[in-house]
N, C-alpha and C. Protein backbone atom coordinates (compact mmCIF):
# COMPACT_ATOMS: atom_id res chain seq x y z
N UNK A 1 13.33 1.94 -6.04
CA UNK A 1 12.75 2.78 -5.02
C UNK A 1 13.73 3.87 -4.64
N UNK A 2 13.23 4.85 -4.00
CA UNK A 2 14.05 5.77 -3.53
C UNK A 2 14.91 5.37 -2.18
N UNK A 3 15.56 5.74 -2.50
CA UNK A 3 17.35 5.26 -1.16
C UNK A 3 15.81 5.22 0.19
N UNK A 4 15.31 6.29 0.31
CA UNK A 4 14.51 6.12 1.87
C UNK A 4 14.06 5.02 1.68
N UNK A 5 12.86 4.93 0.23
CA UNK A 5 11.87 4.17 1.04
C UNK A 5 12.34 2.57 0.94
N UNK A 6 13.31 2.50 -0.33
CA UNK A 6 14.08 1.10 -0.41
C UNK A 6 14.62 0.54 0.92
N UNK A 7 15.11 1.47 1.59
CA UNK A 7 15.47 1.43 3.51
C UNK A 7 13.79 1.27 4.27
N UNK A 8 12.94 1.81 3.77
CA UNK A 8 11.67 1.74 4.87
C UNK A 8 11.22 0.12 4.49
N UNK A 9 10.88 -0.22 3.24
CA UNK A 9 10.69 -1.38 3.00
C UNK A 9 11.47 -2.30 3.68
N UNK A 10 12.79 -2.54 3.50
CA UNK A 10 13.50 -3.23 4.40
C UNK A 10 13.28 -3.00 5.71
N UNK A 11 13.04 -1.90 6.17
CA UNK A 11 13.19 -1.76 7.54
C UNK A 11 11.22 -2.57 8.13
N UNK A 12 10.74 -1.85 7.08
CA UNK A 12 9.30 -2.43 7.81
C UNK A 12 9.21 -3.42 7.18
N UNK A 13 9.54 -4.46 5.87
CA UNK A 13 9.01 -5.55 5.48
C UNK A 13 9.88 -6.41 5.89
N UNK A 14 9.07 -7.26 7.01
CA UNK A 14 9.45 -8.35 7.24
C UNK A 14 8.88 -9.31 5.90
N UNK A 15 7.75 -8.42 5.81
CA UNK A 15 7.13 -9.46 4.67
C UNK A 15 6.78 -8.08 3.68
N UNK A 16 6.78 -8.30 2.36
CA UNK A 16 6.19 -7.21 1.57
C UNK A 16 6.45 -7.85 0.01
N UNK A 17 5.29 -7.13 -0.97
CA UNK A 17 5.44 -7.88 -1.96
C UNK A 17 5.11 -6.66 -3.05
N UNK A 18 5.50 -7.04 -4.02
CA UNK A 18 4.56 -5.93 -5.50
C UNK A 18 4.17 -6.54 -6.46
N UNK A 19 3.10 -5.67 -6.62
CA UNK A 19 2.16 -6.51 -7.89
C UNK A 19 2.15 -5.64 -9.11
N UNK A 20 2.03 -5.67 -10.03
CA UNK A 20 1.59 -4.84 -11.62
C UNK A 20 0.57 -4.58 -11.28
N UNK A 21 0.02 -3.83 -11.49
CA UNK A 21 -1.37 -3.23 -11.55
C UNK A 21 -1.82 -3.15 -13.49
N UNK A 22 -2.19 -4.29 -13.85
CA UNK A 22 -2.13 -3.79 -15.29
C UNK A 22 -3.95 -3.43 -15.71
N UNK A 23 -4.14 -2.53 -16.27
CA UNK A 23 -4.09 -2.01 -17.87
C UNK A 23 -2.96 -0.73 -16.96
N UNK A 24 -2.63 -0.45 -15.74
CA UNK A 24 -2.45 1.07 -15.52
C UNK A 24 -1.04 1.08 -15.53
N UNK A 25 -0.03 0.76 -16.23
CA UNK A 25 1.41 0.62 -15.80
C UNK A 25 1.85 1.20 -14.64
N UNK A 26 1.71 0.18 -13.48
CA UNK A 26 1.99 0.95 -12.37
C UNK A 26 2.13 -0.19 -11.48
N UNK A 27 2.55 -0.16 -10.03
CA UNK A 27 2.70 -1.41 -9.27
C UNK A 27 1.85 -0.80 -7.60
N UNK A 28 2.10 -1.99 -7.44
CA UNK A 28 1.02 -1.87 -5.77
C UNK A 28 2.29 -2.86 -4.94
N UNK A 29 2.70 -1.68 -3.60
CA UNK A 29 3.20 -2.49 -3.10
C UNK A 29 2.84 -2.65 -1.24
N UNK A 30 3.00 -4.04 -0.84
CA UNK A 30 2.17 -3.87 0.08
C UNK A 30 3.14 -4.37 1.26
N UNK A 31 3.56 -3.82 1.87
CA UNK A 31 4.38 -4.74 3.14
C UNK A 31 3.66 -4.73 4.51
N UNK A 32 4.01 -5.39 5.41
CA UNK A 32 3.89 -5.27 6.95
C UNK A 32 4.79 -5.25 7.79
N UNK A 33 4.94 -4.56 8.56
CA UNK A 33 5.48 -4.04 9.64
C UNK A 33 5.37 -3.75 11.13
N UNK A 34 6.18 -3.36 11.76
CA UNK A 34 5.96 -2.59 12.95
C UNK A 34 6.32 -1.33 13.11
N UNK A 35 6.39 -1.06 14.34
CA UNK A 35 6.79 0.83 14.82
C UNK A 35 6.53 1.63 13.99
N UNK A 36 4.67 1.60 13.29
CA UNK A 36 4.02 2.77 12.39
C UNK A 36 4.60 4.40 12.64
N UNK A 37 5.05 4.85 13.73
CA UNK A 37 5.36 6.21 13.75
C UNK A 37 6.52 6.65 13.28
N UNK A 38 7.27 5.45 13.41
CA UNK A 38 8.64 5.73 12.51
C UNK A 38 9.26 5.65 11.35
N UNK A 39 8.05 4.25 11.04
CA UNK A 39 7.91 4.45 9.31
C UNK A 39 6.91 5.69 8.60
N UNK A 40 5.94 5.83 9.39
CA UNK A 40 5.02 7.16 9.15
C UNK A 40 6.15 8.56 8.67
N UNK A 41 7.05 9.11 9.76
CA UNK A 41 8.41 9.73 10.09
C UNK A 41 9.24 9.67 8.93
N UNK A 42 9.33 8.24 8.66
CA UNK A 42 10.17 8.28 7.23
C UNK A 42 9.74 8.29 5.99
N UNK A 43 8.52 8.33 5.63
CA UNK A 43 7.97 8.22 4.48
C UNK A 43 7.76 9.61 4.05
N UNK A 44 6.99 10.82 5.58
CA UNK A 44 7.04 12.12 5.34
C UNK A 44 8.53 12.86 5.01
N UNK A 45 9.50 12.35 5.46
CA UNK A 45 11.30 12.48 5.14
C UNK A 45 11.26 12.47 3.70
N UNK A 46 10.66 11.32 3.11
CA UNK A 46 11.01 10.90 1.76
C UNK A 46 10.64 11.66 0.98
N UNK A 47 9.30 12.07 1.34
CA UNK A 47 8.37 12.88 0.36
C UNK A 47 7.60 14.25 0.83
N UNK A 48 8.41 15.11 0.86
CA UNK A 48 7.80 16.04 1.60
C UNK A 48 6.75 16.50 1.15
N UNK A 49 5.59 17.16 1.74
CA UNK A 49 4.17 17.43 0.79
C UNK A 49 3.32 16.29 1.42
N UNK A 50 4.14 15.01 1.45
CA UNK A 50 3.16 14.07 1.18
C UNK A 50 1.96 14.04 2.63
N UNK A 51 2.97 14.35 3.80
CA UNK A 51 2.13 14.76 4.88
C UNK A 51 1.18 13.52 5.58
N UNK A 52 1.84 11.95 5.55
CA UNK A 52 0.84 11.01 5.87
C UNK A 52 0.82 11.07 7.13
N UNK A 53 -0.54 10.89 7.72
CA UNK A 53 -0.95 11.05 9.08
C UNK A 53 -0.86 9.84 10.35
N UNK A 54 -0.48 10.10 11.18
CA UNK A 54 -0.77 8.64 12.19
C UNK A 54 -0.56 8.51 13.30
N UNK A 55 -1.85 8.30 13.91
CA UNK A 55 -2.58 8.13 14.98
C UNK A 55 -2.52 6.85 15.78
N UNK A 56 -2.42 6.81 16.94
CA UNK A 56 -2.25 5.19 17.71
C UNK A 56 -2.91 4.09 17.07
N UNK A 57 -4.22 4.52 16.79
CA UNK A 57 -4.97 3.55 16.35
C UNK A 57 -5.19 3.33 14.72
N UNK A 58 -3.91 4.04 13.88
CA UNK A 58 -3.49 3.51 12.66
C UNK A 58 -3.21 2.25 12.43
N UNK A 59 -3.95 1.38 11.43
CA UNK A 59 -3.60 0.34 11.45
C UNK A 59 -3.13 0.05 10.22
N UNK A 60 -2.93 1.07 9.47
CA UNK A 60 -2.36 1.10 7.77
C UNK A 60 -2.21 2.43 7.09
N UNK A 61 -1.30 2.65 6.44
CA UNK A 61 -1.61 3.72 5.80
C UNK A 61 -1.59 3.50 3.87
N UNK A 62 -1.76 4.56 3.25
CA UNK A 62 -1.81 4.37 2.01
C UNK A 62 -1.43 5.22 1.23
N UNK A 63 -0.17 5.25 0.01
CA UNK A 63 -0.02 6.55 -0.58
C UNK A 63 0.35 5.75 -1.48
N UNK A 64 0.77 7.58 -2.70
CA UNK A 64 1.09 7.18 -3.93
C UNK A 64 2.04 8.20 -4.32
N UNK A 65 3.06 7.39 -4.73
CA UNK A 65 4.85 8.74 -5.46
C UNK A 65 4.73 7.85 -6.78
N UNK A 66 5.84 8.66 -7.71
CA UNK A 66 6.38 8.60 -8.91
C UNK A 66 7.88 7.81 -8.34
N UNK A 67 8.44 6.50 -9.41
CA UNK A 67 9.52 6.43 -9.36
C UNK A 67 9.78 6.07 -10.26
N UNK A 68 11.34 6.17 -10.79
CA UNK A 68 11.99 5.77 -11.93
C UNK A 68 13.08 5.21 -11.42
N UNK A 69 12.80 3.84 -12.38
CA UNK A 69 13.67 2.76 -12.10
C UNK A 69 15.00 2.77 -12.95
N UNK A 70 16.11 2.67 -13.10
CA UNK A 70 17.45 3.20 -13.49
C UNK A 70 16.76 2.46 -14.78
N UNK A 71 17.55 3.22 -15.77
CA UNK A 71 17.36 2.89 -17.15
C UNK A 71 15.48 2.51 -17.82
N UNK A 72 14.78 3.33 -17.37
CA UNK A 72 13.28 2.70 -17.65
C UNK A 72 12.36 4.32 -17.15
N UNK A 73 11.43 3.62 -17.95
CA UNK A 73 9.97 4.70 -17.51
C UNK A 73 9.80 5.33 -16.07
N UNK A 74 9.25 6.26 -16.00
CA UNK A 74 8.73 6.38 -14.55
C UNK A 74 7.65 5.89 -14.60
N UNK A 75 7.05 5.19 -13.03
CA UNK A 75 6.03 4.25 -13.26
C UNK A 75 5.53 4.85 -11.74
N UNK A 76 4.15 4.99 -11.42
CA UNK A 76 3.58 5.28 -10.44
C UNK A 76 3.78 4.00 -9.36
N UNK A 77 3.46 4.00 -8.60
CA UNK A 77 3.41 3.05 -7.14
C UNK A 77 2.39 3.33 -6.14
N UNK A 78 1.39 2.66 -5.57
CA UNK A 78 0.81 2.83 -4.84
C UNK A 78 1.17 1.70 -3.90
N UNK A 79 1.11 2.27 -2.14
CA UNK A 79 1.70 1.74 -1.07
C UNK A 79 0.94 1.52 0.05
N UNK A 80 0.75 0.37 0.11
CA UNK A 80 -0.28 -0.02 1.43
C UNK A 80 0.99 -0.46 2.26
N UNK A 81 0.96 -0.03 3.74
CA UNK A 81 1.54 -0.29 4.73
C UNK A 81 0.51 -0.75 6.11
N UNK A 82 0.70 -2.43 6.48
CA UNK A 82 0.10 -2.71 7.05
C UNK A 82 1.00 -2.80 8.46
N UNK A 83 0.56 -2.48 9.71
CA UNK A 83 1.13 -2.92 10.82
C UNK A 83 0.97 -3.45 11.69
N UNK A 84 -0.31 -4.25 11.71
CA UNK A 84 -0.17 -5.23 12.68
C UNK A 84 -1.11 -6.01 12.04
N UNK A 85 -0.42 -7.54 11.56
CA UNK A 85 -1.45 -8.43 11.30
C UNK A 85 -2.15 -9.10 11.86
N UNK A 86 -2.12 -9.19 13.05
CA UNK A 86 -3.32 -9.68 14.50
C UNK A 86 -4.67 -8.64 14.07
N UNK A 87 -3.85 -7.36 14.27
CA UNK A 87 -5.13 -6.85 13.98
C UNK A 87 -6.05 -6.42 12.32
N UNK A 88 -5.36 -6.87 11.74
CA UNK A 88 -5.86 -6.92 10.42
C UNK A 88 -7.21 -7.45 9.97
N UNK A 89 -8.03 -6.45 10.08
CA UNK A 89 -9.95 -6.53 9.81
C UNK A 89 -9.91 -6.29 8.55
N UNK A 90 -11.15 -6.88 7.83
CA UNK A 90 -11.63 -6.77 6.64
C UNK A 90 -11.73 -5.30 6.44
N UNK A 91 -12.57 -4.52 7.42
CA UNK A 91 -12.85 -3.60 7.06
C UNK A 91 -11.35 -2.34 6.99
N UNK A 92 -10.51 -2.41 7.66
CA UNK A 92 -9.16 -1.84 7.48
C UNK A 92 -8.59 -2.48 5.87
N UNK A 93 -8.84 -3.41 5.39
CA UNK A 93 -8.35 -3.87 4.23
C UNK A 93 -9.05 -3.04 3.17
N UNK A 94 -10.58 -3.45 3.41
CA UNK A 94 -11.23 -2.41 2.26
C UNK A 94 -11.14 -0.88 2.74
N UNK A 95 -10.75 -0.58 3.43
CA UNK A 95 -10.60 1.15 3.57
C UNK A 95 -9.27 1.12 3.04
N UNK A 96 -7.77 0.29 2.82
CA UNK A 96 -7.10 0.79 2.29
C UNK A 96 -7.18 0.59 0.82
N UNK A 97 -7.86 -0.05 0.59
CA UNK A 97 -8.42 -1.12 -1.05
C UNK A 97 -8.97 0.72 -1.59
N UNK A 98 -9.83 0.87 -1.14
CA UNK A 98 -10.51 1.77 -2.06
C UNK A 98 -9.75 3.01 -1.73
N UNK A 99 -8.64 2.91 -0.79
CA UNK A 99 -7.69 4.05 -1.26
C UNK A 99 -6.52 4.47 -2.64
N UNK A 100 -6.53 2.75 -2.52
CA UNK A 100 -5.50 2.41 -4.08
C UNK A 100 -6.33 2.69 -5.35
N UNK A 101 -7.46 2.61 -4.98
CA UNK A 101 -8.27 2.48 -6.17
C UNK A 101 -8.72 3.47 -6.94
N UNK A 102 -8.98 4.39 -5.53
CA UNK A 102 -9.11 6.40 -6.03
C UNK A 102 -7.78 6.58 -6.78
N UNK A 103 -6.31 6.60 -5.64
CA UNK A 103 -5.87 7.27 -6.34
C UNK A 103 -5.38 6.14 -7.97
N UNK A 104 -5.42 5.45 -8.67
CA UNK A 104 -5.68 4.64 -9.54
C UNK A 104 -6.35 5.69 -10.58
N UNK A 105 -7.86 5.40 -10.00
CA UNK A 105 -8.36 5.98 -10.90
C UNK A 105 -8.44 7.61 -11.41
N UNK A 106 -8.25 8.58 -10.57
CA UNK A 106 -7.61 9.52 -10.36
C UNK A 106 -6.33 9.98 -11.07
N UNK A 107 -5.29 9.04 -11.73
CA UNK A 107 -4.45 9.04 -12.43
C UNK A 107 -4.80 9.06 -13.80
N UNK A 108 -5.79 8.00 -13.77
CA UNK A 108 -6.26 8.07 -15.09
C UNK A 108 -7.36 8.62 -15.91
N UNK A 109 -8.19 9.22 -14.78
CA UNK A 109 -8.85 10.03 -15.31
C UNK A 109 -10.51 9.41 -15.09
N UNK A 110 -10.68 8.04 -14.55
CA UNK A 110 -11.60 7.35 -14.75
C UNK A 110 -12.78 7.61 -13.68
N UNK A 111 -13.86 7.96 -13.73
CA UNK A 111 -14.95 8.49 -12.59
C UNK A 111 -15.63 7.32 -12.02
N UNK A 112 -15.57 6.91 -10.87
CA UNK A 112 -16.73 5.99 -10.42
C UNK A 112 -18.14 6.34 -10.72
N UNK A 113 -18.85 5.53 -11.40
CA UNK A 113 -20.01 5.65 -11.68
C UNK A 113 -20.79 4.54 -11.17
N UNK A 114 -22.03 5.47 -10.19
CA UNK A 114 -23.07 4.87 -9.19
C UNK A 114 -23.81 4.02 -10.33
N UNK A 115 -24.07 4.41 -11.42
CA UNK A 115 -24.98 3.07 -12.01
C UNK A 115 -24.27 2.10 -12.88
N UNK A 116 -22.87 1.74 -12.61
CA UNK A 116 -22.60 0.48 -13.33
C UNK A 116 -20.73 0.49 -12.44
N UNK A 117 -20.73 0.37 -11.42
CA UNK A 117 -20.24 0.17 -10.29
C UNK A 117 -19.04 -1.45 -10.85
N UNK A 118 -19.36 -1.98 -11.48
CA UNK A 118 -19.00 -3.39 -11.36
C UNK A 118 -17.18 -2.96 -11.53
N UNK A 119 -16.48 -2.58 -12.45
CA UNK A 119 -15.25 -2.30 -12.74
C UNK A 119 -14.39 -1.57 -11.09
N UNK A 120 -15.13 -0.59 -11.05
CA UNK A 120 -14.70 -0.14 -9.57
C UNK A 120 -15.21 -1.60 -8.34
N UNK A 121 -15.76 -2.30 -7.96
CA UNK A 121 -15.60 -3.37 -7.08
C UNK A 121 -15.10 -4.39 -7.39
N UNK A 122 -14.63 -4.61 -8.71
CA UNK A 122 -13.58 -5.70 -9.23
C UNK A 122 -12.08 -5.22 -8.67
N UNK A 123 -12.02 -4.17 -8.86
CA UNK A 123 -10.70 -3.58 -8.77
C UNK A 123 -10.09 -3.10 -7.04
N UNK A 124 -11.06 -2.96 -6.24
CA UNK A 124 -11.03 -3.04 -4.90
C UNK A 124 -11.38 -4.39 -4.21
N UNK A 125 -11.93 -5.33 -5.12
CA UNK A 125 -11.58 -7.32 -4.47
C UNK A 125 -10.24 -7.33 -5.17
N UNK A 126 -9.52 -7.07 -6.15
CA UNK A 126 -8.35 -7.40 -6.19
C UNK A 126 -6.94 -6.54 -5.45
N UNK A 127 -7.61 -5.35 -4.79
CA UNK A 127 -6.69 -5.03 -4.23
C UNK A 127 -6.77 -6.01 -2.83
N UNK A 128 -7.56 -6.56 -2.39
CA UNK A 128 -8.01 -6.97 -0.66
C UNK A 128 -7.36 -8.13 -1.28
N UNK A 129 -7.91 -8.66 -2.06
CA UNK A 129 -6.74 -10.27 -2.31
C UNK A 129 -5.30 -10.27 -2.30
N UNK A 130 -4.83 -9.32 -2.62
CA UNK A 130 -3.71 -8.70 -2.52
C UNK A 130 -3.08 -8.89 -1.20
N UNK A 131 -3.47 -7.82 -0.33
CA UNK A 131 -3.50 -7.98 0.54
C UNK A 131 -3.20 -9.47 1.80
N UNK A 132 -4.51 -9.93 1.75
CA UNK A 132 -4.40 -11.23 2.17
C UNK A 132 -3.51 -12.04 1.70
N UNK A 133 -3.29 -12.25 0.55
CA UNK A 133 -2.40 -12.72 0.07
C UNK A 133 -0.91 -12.45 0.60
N UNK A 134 -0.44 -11.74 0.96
CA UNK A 134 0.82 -11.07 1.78
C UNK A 134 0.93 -11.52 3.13
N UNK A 135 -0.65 -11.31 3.85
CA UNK A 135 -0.21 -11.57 5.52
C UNK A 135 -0.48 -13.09 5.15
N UNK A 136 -1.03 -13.85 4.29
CA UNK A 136 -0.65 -15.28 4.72
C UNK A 136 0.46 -15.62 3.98
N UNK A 137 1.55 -14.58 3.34
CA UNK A 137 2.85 -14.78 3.29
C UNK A 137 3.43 -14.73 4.46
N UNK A 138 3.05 -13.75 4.95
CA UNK A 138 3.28 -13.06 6.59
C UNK A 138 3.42 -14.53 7.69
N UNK A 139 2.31 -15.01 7.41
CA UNK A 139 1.90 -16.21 8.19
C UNK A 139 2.71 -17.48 8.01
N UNK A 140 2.89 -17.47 6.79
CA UNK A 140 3.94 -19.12 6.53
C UNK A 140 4.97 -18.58 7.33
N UNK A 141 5.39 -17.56 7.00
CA UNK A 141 6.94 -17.39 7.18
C UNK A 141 7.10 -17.42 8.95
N UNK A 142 5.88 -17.27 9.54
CA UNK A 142 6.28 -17.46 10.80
C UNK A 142 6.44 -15.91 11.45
N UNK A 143 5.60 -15.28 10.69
CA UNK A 143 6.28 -13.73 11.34
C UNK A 143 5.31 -12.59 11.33
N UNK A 144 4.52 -13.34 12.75
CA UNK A 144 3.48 -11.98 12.91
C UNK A 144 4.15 -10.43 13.29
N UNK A 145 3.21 -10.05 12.66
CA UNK A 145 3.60 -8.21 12.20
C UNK A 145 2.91 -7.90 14.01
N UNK A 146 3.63 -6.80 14.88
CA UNK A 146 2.90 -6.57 16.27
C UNK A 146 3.19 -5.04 15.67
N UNK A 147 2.19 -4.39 16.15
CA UNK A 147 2.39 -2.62 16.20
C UNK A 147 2.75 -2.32 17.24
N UNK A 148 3.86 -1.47 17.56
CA UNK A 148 4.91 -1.17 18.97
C UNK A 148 3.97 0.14 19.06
């Protein structure tokens, strides 16, 4: 990761994890946190352009950079940042799900198509499993995420 966001991760993941995203060589990484305006603050630091937005009632955000890992490919990353797992709704999960999924497919060139849909809703239940999967990492460990 880049020096920032390798610091934002630490700084916001109490809990955070990454997954492969395969056929797309690329990873999904998802942490939780607190104090969204300051990780918001540092992510626009990191990446200027990138311009992510956030509002009190942010309860996640979602982006996507290029990184290259010392000695290896550059490999895309897409970044769900969750901040408060109390309040963590289905429907905040699938609004960030089908954010990973655009830009996903968007990389590769691939169009959602209204009459055979099935590949695009496979691929947004595995981002939400994802997900869940993390805050009940979140949860063993004893360490609910609060948004300051």
């Amino acid at each position: 990761m880049c020096q920032i966001c390798g610091t934002l991760i630490d700084y916001l993941g109490r809990v955070y994890k990454t997954f492969d995203i395969a056929p797309f060589f690329s990873k999904l990484i998802i942490g939780m946190g607190d104090e969204p305006s300051k990780v918001v603050a540092q992510i626009n630091l990191a990446h200027p352009g990138l311009n992510v937005e956030f509002t009190s009632d942010t309860g996640g955000v979602t982006y996507e950079r290029f990184y290259k890992p010392k000695g290896k490919k550059n490999e895309r990353q897409y970044i769900i940042l969750i901040f408060d797992t109390d309040e963590l709704t289905p429907s905040l999960v699938a609004h960030e799900a089908v954010h990973v999924v655009n830009f996903v497919y968007q990389h590769v060139g691939q169009k959602i198509d209204k009459d055979n849909d099935e590949v695009n809703a496979y691929h947004v239940g595995w981002v939400v499993d994802r997900v869940y999967e993390v805050k009940e990492e979140a949860e063993k460990q004893h360490k609910p995420i609060k948004k300051k």
